[in-house]
PDB file of N, CA and C in Angstrom:
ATOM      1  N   UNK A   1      29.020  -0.256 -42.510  1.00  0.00           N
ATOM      2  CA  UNK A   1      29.104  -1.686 -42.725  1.00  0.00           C
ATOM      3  C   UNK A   1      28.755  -2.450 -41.456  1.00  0.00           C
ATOM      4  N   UNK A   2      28.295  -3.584 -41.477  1.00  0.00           N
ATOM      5  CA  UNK A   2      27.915  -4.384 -40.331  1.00  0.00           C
ATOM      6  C   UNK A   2      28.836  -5.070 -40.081  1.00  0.00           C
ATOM      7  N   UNK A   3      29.767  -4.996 -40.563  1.00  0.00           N
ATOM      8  CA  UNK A   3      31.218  -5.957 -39.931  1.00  0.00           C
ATOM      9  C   UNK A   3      31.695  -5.188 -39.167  1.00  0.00           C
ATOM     10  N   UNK A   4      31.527  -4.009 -39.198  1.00  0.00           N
ATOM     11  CA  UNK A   4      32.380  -3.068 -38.452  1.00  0.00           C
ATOM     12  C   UNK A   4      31.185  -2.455 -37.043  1.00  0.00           C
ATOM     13  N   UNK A   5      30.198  -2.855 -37.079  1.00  0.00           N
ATOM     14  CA  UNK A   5      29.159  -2.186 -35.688  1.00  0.00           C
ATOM     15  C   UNK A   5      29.652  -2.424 -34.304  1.00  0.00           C
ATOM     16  N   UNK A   6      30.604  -3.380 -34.311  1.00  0.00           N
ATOM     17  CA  UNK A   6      30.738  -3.532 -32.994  1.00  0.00           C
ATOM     18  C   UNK A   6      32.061  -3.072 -32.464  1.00  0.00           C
ATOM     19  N   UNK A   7      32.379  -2.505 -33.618  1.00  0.00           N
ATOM     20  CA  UNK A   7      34.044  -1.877 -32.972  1.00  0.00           C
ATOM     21  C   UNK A   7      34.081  -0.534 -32.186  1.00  0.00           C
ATOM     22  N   UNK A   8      32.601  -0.013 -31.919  1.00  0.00           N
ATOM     23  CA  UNK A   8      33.051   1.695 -31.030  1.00  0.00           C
ATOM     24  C   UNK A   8      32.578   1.328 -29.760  1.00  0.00           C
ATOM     25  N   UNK A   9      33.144   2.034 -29.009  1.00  0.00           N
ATOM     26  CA  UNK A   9      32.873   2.261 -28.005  1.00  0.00           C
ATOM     27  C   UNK A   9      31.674   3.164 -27.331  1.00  0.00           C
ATOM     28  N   UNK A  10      30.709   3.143 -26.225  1.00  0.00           N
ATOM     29  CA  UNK A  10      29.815   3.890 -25.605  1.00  0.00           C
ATOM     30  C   UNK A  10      28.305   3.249 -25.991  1.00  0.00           C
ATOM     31  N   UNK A  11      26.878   4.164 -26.322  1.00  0.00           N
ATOM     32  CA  UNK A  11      26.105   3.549 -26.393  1.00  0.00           C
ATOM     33  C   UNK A  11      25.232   3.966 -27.814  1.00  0.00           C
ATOM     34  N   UNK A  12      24.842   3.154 -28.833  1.00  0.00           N
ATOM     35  CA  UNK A  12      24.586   3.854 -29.890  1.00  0.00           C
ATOM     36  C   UNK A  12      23.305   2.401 -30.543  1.00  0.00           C
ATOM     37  N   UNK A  13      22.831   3.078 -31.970  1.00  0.00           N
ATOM     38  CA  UNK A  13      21.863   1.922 -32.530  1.00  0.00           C
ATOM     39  C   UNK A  13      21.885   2.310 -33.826  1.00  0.00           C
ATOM     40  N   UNK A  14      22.107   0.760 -34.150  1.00  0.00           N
ATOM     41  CA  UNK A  14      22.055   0.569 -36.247  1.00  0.00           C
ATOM     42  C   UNK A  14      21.195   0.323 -36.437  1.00  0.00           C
ATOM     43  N   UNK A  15      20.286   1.241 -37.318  1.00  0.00           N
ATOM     44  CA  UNK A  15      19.267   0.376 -38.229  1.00  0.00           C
ATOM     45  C   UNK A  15      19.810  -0.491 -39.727  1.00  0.00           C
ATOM     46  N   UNK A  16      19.664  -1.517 -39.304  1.00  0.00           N
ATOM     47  CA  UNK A  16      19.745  -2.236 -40.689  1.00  0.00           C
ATOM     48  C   UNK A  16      18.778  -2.224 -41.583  1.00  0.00           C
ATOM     49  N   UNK A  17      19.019  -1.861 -42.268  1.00  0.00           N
ATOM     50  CA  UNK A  17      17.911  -1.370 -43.436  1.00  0.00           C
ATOM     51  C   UNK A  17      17.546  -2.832 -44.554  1.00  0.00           C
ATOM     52  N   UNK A  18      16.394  -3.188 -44.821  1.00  0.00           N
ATOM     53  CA  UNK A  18      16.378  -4.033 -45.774  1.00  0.00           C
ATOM     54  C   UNK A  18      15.306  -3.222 -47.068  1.00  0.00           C
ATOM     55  N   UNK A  19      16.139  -3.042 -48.241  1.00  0.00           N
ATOM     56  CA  UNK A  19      15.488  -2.024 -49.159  1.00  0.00           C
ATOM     57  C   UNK A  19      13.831  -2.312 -49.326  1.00  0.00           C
ATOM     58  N   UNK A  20      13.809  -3.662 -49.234  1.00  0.00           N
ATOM     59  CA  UNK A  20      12.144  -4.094 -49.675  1.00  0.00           C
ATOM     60  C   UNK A  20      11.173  -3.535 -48.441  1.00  0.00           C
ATOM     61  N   UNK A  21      11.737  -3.394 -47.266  1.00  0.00           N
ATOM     62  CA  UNK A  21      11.020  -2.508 -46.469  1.00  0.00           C
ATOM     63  C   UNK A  21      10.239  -1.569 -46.860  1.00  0.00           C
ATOM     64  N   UNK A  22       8.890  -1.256 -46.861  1.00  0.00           N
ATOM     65  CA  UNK A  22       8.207  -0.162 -47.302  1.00  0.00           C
ATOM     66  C   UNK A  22       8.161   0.900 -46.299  1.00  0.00           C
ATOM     67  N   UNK A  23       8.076   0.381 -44.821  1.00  0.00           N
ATOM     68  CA  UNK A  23       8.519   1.629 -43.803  1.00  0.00           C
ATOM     69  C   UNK A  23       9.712   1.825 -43.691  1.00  0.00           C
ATOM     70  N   UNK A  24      10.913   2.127 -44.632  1.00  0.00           N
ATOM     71  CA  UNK A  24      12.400   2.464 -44.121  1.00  0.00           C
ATOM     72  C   UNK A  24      11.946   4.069 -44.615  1.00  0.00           C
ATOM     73  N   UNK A  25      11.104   5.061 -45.003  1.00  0.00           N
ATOM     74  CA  UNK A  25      10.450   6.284 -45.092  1.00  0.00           C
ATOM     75  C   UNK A  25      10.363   6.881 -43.892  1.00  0.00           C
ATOM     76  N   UNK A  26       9.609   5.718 -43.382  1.00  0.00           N
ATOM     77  CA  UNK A  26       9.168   5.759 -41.289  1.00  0.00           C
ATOM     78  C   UNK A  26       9.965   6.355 -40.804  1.00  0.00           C
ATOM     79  N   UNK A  27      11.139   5.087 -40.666  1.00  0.00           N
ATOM     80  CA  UNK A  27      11.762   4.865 -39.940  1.00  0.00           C
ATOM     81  C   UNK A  27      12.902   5.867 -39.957  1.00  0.00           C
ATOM     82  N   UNK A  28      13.364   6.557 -41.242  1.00  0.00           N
ATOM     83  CA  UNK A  28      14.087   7.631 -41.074  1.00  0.00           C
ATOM     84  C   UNK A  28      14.029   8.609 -40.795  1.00  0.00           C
ATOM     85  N   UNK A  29      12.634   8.888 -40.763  1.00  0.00           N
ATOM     86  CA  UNK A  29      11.723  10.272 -40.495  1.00  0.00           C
ATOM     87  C   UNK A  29      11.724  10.139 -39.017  1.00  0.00           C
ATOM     88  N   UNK A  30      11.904   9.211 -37.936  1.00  0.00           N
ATOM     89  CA  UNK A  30      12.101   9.315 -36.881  1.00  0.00           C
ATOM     90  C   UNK A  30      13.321   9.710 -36.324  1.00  0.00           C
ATOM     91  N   UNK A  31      14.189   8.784 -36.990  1.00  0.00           N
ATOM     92  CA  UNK A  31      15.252   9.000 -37.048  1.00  0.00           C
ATOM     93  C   UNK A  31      16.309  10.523 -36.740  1.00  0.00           C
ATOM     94  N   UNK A  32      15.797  10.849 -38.125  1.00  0.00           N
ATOM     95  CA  UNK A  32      15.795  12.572 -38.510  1.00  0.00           C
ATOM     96  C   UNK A  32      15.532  13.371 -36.981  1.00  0.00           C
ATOM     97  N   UNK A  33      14.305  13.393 -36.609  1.00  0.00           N
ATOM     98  CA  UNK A  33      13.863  13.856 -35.311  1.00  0.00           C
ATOM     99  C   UNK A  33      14.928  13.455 -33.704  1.00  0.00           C
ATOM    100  N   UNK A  34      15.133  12.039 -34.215  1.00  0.00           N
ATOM    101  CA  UNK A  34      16.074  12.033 -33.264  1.00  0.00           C
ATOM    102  C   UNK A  34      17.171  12.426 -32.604  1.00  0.00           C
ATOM    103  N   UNK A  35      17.897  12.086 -34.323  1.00  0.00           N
ATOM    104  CA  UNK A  35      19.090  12.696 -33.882  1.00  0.00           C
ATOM    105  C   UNK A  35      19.018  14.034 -34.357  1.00  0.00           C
ATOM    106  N   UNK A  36      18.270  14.538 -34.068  1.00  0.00           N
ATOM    107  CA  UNK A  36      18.652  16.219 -34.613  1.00  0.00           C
ATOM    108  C   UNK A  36      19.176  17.182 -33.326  1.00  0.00           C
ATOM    109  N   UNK A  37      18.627  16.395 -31.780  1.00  0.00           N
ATOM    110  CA  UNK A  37      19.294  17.161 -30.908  1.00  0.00           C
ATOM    111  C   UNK A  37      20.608  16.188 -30.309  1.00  0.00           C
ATOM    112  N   UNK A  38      21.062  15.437 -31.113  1.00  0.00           N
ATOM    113  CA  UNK A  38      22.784  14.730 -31.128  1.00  0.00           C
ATOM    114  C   UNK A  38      23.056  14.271 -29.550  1.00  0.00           C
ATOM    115  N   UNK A  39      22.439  13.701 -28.924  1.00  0.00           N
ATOM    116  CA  UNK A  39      22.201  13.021 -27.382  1.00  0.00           C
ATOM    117  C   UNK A  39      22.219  11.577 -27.853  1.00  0.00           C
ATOM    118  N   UNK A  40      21.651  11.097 -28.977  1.00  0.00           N
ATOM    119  CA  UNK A  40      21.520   9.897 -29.273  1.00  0.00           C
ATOM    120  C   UNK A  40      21.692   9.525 -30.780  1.00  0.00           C
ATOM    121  N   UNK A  41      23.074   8.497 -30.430  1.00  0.00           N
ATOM    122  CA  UNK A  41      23.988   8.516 -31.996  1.00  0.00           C
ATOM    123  C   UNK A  41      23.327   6.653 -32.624  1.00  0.00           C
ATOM    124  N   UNK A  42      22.649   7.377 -33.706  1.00  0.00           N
ATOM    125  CA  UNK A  42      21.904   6.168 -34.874  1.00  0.00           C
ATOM    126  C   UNK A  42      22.394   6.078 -36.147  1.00  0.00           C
ATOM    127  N   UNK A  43      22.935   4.923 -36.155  1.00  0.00           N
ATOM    128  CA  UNK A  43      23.740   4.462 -37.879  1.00  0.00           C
ATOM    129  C   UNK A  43      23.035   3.904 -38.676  1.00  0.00           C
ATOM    130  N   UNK A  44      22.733   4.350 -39.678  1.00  0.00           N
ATOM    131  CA  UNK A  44      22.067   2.971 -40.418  1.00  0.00           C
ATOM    132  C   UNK A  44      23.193   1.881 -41.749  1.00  0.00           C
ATOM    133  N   UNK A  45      22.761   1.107 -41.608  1.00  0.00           N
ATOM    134  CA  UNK A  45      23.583   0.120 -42.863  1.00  0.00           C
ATOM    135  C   UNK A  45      22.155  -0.641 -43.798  1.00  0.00           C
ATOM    136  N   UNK A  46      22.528  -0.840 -45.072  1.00  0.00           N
ATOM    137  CA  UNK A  46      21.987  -1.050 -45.871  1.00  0.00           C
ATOM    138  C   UNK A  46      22.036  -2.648 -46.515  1.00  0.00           C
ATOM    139  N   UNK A  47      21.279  -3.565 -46.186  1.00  0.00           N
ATOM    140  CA  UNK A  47      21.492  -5.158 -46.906  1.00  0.00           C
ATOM    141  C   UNK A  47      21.809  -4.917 -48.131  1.00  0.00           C
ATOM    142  N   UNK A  48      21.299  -3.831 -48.573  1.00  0.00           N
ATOM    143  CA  UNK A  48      21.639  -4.568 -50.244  1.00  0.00           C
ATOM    144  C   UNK A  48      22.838  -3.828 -50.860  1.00  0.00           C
ATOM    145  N   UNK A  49      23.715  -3.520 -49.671  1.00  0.00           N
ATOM    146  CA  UNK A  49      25.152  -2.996 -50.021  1.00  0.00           C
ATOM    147  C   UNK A  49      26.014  -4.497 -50.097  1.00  0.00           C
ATOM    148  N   UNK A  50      27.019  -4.451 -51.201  1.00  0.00           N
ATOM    149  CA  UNK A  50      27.546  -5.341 -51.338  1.00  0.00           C
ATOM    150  C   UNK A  50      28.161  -6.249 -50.114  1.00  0.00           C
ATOM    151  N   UNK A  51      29.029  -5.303 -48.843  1.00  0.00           N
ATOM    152  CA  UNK A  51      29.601  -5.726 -48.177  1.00  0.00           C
ATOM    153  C   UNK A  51      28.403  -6.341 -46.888  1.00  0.00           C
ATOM    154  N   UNK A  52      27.416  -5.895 -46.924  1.00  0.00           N
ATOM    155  CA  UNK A  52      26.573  -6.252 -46.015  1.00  0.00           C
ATOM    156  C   UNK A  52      25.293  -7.733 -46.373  1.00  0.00           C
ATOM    157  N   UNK A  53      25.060  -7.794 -47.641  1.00  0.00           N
ATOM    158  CA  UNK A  53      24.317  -8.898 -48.290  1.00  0.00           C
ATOM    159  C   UNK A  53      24.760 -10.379 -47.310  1.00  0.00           C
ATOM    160  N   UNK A  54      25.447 -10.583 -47.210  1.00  0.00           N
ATOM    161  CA  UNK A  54      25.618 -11.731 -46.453  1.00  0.00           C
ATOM    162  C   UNK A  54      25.567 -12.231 -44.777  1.00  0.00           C
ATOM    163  N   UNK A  55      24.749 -10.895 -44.659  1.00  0.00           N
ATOM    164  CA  UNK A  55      24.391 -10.778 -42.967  1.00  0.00           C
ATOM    165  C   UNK A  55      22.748 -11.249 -42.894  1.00  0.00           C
ATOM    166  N   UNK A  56      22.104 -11.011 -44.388  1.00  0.00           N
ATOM    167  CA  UNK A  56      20.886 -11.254 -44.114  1.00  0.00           C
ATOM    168  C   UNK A  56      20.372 -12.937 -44.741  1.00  0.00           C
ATOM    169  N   UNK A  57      19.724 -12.960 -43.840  1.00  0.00           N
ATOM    170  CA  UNK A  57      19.444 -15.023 -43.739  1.00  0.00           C
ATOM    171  C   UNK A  57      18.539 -15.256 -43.896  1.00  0.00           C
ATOM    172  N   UNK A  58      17.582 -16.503 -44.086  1.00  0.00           N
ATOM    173  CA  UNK A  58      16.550 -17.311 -43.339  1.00  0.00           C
ATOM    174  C   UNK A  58      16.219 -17.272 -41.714  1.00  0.00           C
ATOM    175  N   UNK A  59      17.638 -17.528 -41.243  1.00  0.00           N
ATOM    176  CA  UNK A  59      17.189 -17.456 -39.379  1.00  0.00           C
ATOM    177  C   UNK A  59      18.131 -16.432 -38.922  1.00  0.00           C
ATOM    178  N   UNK A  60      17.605 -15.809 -37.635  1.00  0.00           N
ATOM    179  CA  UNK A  60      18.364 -14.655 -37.450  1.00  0.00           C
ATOM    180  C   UNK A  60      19.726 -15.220 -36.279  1.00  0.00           C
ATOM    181  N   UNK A  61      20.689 -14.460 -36.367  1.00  0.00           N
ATOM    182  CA  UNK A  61      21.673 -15.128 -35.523  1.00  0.00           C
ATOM    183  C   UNK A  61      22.357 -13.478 -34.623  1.00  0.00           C
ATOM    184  N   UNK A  62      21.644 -13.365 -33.345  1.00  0.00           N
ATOM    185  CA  UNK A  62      21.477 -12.441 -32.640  1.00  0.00           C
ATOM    186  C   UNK A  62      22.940 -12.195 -31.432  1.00  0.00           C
ATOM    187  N   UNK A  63      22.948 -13.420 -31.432  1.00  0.00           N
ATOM    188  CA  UNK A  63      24.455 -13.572 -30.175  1.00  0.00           C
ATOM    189  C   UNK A  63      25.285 -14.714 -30.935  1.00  0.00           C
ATOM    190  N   UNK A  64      26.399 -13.659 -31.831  1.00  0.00           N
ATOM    191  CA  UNK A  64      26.883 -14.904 -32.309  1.00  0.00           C
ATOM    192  C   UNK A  64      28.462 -14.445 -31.341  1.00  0.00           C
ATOM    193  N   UNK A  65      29.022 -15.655 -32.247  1.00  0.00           N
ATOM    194  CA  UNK A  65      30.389 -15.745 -31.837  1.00  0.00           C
ATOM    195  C   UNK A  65      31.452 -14.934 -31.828  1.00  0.00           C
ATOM    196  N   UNK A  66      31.027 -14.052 -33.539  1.00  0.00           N
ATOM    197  CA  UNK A  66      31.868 -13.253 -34.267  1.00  0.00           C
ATOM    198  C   UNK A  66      31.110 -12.871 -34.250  1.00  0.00           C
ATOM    199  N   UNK A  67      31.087 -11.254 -35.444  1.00  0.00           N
ATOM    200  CA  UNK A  67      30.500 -10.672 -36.290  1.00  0.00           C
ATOM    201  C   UNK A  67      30.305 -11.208 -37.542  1.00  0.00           C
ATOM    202  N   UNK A  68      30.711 -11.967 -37.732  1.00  0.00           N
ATOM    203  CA  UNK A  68      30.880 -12.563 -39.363  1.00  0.00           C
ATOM    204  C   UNK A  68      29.433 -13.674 -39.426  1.00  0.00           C
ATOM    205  N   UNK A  69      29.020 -14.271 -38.097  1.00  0.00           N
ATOM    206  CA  UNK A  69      27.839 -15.211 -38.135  1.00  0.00           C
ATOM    207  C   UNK A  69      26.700 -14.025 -37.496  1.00  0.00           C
ATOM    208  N   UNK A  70      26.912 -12.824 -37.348  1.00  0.00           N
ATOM    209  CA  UNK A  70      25.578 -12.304 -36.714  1.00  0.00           C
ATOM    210  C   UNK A  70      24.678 -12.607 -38.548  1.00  0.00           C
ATOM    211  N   UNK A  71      23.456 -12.738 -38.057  1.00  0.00           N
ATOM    212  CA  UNK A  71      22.213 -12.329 -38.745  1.00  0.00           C
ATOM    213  C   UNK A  71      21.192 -11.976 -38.539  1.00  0.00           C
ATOM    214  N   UNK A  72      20.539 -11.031 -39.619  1.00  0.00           N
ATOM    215  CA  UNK A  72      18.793 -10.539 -39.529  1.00  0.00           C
ATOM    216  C   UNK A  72      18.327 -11.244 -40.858  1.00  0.00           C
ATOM    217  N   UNK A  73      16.994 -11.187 -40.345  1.00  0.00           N
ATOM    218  CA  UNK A  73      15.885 -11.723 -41.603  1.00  0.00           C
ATOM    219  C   UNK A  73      15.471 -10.478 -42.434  1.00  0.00           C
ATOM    220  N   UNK A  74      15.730  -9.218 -41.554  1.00  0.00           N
ATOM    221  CA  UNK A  74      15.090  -8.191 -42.598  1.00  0.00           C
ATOM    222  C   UNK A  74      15.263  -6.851 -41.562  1.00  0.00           C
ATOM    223  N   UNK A  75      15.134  -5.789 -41.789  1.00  0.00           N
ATOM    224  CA  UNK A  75      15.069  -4.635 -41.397  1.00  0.00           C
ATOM    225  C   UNK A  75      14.756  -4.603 -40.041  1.00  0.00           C
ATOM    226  N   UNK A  76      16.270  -4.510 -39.029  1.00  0.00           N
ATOM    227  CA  UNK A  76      16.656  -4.682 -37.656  1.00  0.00           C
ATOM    228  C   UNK A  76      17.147  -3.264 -37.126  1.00  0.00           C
ATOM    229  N   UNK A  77      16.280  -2.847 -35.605  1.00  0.00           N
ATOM    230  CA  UNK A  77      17.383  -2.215 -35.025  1.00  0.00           C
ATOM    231  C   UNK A  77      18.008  -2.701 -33.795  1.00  0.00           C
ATOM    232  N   UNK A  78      19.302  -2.507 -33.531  1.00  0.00           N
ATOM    233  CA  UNK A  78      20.489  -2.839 -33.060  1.00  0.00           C
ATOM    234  C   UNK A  78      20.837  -1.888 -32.302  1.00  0.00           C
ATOM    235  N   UNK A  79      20.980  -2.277 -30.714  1.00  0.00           N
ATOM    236  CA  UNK A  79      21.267  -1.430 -29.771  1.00  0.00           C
ATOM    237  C   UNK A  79      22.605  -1.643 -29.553  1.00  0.00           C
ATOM    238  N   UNK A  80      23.396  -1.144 -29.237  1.00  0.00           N
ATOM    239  CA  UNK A  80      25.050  -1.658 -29.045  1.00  0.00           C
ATOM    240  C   UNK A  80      25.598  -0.778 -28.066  1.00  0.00           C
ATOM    241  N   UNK A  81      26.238  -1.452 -26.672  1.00  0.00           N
ATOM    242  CA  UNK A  81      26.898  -0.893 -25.872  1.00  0.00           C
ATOM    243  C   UNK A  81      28.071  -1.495 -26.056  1.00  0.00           C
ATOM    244  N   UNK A  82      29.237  -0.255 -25.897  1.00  0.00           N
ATOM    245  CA  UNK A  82      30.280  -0.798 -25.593  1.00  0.00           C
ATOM    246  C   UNK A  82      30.995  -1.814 -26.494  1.00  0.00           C
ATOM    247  N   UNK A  83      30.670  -1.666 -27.582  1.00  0.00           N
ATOM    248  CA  UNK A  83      31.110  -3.183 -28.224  1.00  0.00           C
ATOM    249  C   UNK A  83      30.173  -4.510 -28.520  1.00  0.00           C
ATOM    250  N   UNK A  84      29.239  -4.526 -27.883  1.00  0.00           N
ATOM    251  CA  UNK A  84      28.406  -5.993 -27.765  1.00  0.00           C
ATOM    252  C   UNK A  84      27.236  -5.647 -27.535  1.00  0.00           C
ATOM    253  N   UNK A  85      26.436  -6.464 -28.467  1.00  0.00           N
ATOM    254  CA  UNK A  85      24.888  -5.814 -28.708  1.00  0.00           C
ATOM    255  C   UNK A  85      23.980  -6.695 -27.525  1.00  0.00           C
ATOM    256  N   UNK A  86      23.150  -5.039 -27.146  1.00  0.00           N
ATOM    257  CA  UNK A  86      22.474  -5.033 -25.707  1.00  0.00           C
ATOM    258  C   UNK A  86      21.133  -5.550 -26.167  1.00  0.00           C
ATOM    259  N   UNK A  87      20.438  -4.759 -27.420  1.00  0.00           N
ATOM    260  CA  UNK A  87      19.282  -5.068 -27.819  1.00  0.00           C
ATOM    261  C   UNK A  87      19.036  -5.295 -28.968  1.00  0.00           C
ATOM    262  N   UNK A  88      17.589  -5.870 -29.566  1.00  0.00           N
ATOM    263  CA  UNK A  88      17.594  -6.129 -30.985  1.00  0.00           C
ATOM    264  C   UNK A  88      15.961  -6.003 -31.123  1.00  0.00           C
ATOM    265  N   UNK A  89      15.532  -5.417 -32.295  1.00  0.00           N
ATOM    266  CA  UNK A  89      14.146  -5.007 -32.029  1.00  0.00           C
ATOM    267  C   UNK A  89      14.171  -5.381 -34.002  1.00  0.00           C
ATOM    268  N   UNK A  90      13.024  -5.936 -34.139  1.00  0.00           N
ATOM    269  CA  UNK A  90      13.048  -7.188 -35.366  1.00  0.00           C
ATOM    270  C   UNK A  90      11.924  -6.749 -36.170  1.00  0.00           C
ATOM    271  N   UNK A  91      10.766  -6.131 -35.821  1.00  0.00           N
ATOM    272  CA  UNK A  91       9.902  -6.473 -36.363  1.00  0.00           C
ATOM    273  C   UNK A  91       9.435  -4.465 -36.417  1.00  0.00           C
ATOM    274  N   UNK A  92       8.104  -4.764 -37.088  1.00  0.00           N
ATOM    275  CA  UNK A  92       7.967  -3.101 -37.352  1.00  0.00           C
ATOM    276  C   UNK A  92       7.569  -2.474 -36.011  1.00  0.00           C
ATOM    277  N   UNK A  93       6.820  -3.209 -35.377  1.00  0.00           N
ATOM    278  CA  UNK A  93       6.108  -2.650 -34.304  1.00  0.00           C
ATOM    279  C   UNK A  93       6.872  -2.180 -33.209  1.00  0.00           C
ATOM    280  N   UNK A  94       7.599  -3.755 -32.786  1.00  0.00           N
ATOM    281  CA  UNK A  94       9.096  -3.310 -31.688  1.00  0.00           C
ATOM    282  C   UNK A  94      10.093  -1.865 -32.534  1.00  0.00           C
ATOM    283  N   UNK A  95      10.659  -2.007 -33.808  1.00  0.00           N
ATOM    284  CA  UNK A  95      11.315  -1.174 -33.945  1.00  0.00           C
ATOM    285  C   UNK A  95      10.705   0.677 -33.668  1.00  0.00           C
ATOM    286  N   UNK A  96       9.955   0.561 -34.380  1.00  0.00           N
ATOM    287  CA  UNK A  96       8.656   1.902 -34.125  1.00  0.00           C
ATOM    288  C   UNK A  96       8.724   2.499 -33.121  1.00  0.00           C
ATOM    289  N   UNK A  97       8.295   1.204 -31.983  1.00  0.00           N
ATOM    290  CA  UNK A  97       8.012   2.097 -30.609  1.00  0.00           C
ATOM    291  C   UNK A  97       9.386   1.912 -29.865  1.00  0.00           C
ATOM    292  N   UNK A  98      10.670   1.450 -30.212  1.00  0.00           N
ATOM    293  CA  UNK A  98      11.884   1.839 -29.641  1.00  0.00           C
ATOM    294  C   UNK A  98      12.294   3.606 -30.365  1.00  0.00           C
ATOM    295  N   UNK A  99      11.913   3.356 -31.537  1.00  0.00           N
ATOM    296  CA  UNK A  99      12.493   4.952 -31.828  1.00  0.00           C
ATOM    297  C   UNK A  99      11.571   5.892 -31.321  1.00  0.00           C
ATOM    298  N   UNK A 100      10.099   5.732 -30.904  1.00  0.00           N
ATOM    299  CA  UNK A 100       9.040   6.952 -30.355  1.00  0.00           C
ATOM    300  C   UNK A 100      10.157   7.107 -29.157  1.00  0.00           C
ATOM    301  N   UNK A 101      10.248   6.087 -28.208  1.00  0.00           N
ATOM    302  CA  UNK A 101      10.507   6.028 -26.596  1.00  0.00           C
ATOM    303  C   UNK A 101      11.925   7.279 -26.896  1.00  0.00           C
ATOM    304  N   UNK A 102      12.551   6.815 -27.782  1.00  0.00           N
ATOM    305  CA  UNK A 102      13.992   7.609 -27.985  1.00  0.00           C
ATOM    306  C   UNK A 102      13.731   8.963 -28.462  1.00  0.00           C
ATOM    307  N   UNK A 103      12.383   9.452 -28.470  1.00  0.00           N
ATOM    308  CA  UNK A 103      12.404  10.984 -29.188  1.00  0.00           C
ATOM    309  C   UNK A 103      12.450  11.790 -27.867  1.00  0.00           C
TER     310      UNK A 103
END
């Protein structure tokens, strides 16, 4: 759930998945590769899960106050240290070449 991403501790990344995505195939297939040698811990959450539908917007809201006002426009990955998100990679291209760099 995305209400809950910012509660662990150390250094990790959510893909938020938006189903209409046609590369979320891609993107797991990297994924897969990634974490298969467990050095680098990747969550994914799903928009069109009930509890998560209301994270995705019109405008994205990247540094919010809470968790309850973060938003994406569509299929985000989410870097998170420590509690509080370090990075945010939005689009196919940024997301792509953050998961190559991470293989």
């Amino acid at each position: 759930m995305i209400g809950t991403m910012l509660n662990y501790s150390g250094t990790y990344y959510v893909l938020i998945k938006n189903k209409d995505d046609n590369r979320i195939e891609e993107y797991e297939t990297l994924i897969d590769s990634i974490t298969s040698n467990e050095s680098i811990a990747i969550y994914t959450a799903d928009l069109s899960d009930g509890f998560n539908k209301s994270y995705l917007a019109k405008e994205a809201n990247y540094n919010p106050e809470s968790i309850d006002e973060f938003a994406v426009t569509g299929t985000t990955l989410v870097k998170i240290i420590d509690g509080k998100i370090d990075s945010v990679y939005d689009n196919y291209d940024a997301i792509k070449e953050k998961l190559n760099e991470l293989m």
